[in-house]
PDB file of N, CA and C in Angstrom:
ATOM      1  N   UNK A   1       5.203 -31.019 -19.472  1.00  0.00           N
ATOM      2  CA  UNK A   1       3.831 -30.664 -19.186  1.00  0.00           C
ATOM      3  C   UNK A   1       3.815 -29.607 -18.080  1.00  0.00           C
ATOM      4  N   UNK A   2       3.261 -28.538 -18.342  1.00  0.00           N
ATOM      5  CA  UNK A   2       3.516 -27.472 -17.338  1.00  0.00           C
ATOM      6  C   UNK A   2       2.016 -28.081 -15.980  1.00  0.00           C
ATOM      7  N   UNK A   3       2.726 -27.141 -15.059  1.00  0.00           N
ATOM      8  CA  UNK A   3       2.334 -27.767 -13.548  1.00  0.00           C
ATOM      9  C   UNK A   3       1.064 -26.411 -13.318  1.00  0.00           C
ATOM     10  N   UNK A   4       0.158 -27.170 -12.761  1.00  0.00           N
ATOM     11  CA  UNK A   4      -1.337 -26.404 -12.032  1.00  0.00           C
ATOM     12  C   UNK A   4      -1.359 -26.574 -10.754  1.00  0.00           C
ATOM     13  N   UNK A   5      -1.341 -24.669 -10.143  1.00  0.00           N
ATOM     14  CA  UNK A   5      -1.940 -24.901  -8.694  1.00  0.00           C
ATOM     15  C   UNK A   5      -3.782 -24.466  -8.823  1.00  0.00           C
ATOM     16  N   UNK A   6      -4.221 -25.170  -7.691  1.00  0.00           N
ATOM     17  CA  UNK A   6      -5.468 -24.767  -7.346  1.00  0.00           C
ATOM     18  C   UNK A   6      -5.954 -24.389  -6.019  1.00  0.00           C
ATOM     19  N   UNK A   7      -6.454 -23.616  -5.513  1.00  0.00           N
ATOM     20  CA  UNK A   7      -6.442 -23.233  -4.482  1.00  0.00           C
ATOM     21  C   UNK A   7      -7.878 -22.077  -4.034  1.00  0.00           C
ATOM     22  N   UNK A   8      -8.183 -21.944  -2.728  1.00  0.00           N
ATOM     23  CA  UNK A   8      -9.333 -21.264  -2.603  1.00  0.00           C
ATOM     24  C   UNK A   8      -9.093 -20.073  -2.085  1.00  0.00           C
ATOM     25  N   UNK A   9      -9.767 -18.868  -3.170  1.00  0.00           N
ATOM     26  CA  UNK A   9      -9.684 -17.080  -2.558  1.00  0.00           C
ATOM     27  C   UNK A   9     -10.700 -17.232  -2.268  1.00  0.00           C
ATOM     28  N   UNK A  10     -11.071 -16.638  -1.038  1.00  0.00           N
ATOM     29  CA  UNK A  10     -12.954 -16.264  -0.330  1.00  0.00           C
ATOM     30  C   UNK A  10     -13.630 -16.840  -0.611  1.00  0.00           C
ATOM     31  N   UNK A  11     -13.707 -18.259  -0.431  1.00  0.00           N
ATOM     32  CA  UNK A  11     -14.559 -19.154  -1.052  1.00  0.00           C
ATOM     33  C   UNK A  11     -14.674 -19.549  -2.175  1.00  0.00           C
ATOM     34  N   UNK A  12     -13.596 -19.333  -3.238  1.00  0.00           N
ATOM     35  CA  UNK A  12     -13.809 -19.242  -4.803  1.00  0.00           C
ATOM     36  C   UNK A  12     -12.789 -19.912  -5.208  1.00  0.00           C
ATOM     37  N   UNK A  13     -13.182 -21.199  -6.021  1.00  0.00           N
ATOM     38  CA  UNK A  13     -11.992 -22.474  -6.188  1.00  0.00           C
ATOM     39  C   UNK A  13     -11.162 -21.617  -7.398  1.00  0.00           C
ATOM     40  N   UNK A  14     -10.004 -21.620  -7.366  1.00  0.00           N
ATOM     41  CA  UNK A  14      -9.084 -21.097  -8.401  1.00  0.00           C
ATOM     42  C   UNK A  14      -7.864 -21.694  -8.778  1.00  0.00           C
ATOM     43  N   UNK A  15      -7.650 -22.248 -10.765  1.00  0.00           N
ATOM     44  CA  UNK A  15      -6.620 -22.751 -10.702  1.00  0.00           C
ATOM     45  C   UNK A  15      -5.756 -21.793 -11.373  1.00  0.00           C
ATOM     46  N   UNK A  16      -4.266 -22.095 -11.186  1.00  0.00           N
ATOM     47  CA  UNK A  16      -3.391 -21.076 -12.256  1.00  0.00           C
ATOM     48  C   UNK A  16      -2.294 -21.961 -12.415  1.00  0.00           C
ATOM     49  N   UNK A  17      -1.439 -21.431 -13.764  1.00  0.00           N
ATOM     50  CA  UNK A  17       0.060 -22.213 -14.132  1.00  0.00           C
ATOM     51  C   UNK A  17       1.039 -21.837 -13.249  1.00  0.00           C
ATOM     52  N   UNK A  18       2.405 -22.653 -13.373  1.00  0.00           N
ATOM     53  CA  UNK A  18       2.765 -22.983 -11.680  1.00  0.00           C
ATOM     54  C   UNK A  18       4.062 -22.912 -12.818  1.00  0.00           C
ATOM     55  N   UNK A  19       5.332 -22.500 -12.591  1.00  0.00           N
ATOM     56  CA  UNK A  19       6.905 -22.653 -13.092  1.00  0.00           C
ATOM     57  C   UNK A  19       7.614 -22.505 -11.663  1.00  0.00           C
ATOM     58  N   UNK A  20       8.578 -23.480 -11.456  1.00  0.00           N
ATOM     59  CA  UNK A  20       9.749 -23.287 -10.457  1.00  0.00           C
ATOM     60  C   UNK A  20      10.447 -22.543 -11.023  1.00  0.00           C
ATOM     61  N   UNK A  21      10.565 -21.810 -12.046  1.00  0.00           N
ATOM     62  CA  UNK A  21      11.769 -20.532 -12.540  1.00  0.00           C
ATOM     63  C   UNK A  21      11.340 -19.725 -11.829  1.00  0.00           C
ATOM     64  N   UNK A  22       9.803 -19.442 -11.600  1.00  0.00           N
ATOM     65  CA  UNK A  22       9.386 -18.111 -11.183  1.00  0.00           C
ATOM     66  C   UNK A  22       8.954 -18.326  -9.993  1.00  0.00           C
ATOM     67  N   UNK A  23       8.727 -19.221  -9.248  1.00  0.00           N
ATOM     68  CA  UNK A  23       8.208 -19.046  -7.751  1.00  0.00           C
ATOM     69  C   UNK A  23       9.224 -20.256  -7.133  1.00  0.00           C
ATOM     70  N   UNK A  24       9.228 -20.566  -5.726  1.00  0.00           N
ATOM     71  CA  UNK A  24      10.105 -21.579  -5.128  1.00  0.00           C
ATOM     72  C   UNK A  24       9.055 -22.232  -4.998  1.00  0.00           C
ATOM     73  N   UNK A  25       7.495 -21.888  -4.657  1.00  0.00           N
ATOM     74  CA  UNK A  25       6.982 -22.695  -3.922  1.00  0.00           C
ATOM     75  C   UNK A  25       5.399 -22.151  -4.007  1.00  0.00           C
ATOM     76  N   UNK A  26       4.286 -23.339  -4.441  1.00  0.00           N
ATOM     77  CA  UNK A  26       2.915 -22.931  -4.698  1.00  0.00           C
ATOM     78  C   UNK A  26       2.110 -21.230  -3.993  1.00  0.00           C
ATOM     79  N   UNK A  27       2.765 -21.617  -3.141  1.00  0.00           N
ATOM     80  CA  UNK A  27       2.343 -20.223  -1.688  1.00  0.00           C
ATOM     81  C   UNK A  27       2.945 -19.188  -3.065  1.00  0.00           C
ATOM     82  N   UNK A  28       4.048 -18.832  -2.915  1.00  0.00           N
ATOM     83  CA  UNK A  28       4.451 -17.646  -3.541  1.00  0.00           C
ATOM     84  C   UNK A  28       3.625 -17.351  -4.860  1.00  0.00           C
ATOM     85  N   UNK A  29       3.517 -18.065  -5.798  1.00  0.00           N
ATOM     86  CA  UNK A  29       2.673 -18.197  -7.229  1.00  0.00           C
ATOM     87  C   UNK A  29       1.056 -17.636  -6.345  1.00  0.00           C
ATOM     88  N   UNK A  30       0.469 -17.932  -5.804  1.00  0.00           N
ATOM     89  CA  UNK A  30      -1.072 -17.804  -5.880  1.00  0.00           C
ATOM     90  C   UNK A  30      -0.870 -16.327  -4.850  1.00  0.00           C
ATOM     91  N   UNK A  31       0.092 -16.273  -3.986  1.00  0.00           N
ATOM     92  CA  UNK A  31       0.031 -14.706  -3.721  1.00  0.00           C
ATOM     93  C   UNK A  31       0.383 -13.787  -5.014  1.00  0.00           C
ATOM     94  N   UNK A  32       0.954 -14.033  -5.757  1.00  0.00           N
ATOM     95  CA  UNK A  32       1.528 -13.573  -6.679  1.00  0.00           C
ATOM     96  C   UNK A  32       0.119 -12.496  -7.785  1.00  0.00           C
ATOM     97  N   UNK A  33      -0.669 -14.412  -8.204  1.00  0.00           N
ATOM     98  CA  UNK A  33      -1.363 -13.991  -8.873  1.00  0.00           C
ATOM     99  C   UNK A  33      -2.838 -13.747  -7.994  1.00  0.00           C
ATOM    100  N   UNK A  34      -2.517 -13.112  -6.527  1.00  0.00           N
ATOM    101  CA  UNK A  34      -3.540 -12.497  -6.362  1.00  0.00           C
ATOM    102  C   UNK A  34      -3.049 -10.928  -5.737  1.00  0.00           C
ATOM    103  N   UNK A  35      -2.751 -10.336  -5.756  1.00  0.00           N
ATOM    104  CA  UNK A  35      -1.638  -9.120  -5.626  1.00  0.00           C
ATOM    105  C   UNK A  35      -1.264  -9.009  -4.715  1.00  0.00           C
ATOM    106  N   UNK A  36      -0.840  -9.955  -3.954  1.00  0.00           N
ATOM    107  CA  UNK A  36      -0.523  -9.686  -2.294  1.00  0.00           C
ATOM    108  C   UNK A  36       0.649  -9.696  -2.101  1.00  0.00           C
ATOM    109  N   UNK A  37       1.400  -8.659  -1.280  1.00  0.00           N
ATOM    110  CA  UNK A  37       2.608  -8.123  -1.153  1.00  0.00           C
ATOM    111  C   UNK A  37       3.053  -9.688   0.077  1.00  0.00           C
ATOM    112  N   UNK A  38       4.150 -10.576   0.154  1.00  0.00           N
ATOM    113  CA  UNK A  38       4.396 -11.098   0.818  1.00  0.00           C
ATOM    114  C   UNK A  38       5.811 -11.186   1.201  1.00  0.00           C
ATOM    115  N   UNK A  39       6.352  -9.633   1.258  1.00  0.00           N
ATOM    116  CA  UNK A  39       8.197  -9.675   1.723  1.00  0.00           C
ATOM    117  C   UNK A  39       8.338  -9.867   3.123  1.00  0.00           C
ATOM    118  N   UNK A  40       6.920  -9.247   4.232  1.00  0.00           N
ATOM    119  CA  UNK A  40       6.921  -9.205   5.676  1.00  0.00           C
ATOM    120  C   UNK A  40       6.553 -10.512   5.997  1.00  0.00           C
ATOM    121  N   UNK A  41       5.725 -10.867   5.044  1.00  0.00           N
ATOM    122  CA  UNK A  41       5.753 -12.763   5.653  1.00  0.00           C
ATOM    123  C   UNK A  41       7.266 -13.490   5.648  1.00  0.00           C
ATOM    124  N   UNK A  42       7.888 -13.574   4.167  1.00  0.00           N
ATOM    125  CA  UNK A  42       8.854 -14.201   3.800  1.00  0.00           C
ATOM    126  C   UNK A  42      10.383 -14.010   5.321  1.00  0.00           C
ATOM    127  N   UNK A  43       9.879 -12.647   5.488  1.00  0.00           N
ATOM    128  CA  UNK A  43      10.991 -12.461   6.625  1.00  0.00           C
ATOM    129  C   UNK A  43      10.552 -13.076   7.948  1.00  0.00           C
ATOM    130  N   UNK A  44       9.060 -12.771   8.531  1.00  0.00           N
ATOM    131  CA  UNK A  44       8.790 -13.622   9.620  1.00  0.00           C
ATOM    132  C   UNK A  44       9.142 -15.190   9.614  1.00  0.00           C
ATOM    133  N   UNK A  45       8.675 -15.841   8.327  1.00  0.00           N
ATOM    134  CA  UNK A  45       9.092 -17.146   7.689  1.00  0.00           C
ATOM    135  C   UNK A  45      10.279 -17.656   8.426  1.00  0.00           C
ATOM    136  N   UNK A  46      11.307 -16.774   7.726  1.00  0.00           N
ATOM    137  CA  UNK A  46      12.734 -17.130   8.002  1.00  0.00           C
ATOM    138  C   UNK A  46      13.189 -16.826   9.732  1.00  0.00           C
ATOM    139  N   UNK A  47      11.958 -16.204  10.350  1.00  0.00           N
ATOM    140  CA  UNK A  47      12.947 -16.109  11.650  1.00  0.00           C
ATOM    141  C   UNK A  47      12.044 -17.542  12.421  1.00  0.00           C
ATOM    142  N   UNK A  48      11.078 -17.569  11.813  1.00  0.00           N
ATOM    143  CA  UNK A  48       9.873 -18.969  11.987  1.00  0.00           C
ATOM    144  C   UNK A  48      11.370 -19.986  12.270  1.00  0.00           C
ATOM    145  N   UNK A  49      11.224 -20.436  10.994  1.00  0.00           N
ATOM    146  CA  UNK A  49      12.540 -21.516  10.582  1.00  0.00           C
ATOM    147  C   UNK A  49      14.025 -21.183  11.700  1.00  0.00           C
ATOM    148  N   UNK A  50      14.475 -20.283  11.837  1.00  0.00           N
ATOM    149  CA  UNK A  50      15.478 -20.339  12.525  1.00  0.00           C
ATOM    150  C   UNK A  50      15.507 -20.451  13.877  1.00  0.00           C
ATOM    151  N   UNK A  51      14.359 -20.159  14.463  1.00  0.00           N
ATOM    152  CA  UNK A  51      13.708 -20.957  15.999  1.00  0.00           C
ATOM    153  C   UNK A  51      13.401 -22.012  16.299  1.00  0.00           C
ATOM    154  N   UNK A  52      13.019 -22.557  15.140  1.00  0.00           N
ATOM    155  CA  UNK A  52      12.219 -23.950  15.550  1.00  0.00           C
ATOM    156  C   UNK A  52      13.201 -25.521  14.957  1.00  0.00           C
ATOM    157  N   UNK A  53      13.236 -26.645  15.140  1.00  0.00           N
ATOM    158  CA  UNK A  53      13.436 -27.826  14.082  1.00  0.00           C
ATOM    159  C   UNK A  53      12.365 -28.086  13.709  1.00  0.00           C
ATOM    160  N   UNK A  54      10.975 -28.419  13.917  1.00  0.00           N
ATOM    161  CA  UNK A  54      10.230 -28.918  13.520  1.00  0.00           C
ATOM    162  C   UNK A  54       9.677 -28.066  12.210  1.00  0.00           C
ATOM    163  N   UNK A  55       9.608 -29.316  11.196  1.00  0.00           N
ATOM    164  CA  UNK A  55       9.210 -28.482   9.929  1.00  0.00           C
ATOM    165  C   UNK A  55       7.291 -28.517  10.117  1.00  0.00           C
ATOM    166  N   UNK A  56       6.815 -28.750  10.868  1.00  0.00           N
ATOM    167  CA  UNK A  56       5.169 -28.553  10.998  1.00  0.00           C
ATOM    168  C   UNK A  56       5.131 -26.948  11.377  1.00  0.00           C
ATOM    169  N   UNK A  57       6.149 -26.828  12.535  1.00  0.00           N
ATOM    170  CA  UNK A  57       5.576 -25.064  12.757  1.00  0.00           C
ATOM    171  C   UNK A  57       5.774 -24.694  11.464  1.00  0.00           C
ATOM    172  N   UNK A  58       6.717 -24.526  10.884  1.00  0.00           N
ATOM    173  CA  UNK A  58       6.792 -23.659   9.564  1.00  0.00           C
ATOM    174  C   UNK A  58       5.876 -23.641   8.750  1.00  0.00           C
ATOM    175  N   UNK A  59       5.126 -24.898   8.338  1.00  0.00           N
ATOM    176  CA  UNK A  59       4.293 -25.208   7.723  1.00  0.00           C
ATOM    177  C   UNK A  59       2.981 -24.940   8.043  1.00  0.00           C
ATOM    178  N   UNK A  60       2.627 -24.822   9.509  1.00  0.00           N
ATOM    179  CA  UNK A  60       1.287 -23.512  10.399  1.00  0.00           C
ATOM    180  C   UNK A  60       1.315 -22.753  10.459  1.00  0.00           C
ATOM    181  N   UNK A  61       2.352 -22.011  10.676  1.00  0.00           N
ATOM    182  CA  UNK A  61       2.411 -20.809   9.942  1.00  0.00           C
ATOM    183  C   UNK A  61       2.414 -20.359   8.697  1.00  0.00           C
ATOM    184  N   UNK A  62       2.885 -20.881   7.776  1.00  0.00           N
ATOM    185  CA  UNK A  62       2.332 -20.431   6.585  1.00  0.00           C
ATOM    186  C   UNK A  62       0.784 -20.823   5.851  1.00  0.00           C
ATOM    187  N   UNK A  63       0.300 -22.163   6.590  1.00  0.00           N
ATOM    188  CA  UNK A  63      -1.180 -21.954   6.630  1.00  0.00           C
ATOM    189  C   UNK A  63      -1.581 -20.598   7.255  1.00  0.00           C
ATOM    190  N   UNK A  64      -1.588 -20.806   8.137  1.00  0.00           N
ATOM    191  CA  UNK A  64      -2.297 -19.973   9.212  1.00  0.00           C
ATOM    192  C   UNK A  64      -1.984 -18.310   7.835  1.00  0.00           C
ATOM    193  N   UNK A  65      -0.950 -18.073   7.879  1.00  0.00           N
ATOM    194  CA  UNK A  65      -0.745 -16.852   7.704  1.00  0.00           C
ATOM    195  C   UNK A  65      -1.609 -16.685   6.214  1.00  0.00           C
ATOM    196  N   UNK A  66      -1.525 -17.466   5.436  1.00  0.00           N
ATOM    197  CA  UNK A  66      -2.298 -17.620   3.783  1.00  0.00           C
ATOM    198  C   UNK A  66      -4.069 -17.674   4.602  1.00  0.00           C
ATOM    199  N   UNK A  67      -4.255 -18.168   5.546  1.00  0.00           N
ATOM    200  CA  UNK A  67      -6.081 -18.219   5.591  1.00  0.00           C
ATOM    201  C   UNK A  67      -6.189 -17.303   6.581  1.00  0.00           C
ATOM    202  N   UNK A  68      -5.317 -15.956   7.084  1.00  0.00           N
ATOM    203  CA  UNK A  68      -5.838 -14.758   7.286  1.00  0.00           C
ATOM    204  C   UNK A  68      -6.029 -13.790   6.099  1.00  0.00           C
ATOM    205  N   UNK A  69      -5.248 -14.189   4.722  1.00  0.00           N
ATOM    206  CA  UNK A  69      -5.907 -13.328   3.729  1.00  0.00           C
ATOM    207  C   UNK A  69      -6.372 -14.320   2.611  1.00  0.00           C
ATOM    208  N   UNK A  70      -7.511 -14.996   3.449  1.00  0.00           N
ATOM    209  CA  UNK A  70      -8.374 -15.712   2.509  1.00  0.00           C
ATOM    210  C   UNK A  70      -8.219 -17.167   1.639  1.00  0.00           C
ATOM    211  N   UNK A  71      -6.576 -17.399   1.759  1.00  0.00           N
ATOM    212  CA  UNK A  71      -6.608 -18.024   0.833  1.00  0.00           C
ATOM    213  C   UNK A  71      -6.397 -19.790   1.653  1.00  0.00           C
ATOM    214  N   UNK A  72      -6.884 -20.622   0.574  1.00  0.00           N
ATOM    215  CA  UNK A  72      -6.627 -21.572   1.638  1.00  0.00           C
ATOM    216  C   UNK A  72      -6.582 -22.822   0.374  1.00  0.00           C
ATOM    217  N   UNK A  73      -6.152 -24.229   0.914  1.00  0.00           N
ATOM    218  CA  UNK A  73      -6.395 -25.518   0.131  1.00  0.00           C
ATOM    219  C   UNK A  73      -5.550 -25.045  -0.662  1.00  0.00           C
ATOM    220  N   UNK A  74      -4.359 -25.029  -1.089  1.00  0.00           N
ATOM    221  CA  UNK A  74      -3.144 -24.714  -2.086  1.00  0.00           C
ATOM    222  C   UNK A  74      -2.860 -26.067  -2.210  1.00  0.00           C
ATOM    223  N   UNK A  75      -2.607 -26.559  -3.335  1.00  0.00           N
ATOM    224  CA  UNK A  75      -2.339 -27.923  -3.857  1.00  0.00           C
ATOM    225  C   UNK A  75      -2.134 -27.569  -5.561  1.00  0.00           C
ATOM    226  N   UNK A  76      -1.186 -28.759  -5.422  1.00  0.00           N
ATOM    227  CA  UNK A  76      -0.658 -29.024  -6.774  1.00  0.00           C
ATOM    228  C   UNK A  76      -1.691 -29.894  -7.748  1.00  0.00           C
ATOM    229  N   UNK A  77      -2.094 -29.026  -8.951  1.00  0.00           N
ATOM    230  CA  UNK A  77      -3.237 -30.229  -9.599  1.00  0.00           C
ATOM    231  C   UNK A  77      -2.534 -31.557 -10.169  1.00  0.00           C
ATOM    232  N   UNK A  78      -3.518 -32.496  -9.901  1.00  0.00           N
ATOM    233  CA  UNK A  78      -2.435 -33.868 -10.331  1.00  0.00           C
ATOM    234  C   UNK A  78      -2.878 -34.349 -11.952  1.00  0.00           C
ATOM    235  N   UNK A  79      -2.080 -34.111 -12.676  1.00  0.00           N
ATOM    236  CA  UNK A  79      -2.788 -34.796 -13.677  1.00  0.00           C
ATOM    237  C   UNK A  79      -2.735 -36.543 -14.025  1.00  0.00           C
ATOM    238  N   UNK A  80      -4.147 -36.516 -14.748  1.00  0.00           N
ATOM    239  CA  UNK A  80      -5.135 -37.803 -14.414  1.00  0.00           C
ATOM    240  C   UNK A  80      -4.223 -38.367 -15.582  1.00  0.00           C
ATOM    241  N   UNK A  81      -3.786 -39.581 -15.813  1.00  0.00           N
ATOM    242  CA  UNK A  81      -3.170 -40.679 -16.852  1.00  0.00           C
ATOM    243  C   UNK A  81      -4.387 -41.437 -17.325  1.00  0.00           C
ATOM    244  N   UNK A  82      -4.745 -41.647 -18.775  1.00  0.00           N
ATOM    245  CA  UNK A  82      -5.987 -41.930 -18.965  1.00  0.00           C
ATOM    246  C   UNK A  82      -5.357 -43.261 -19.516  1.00  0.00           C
TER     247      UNK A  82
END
């Protein structure tokens, strides 16, 4: 069963199809499919991670850095078992 992210551009709930072949990780997919160049994040990322242990900074920062261009609430859709 293929996997759904959903997530909010400028106020505007949006879902899209999700493959681990093609992205590592929800963040990358919804920049993806909104055209946003993210190689200068991915490198700040990694110097993020190599300063810190705590996996929360990493993880505020990549909030933080996704809801300066709008995007925010990235989650995996769960599907419902009827």
């Amino acid at each position: 069963m293929p996997r759904q992210v959903t997530y909010k551009f400028k106020k505007q709930v949006k879902v899209i199809p999700f493959a681990f072949d093609k992205f590592n990780d929800p963040y990358e997919a919804v920049a993806a499919a909104e055209g946003i160049d993210i190689r200068d994040f991915l490198m700040m990322e990694q110097q993020v991670a190599s300063t810190t242990r705590e996996k929360s900074a990493l993880r505020d920062f990549r909030i933080k850095s996704f809801a300066k261009w709008g995007i925010t609430d990235v989650a995996f859709v769960r599907d419902e078992e009827s």
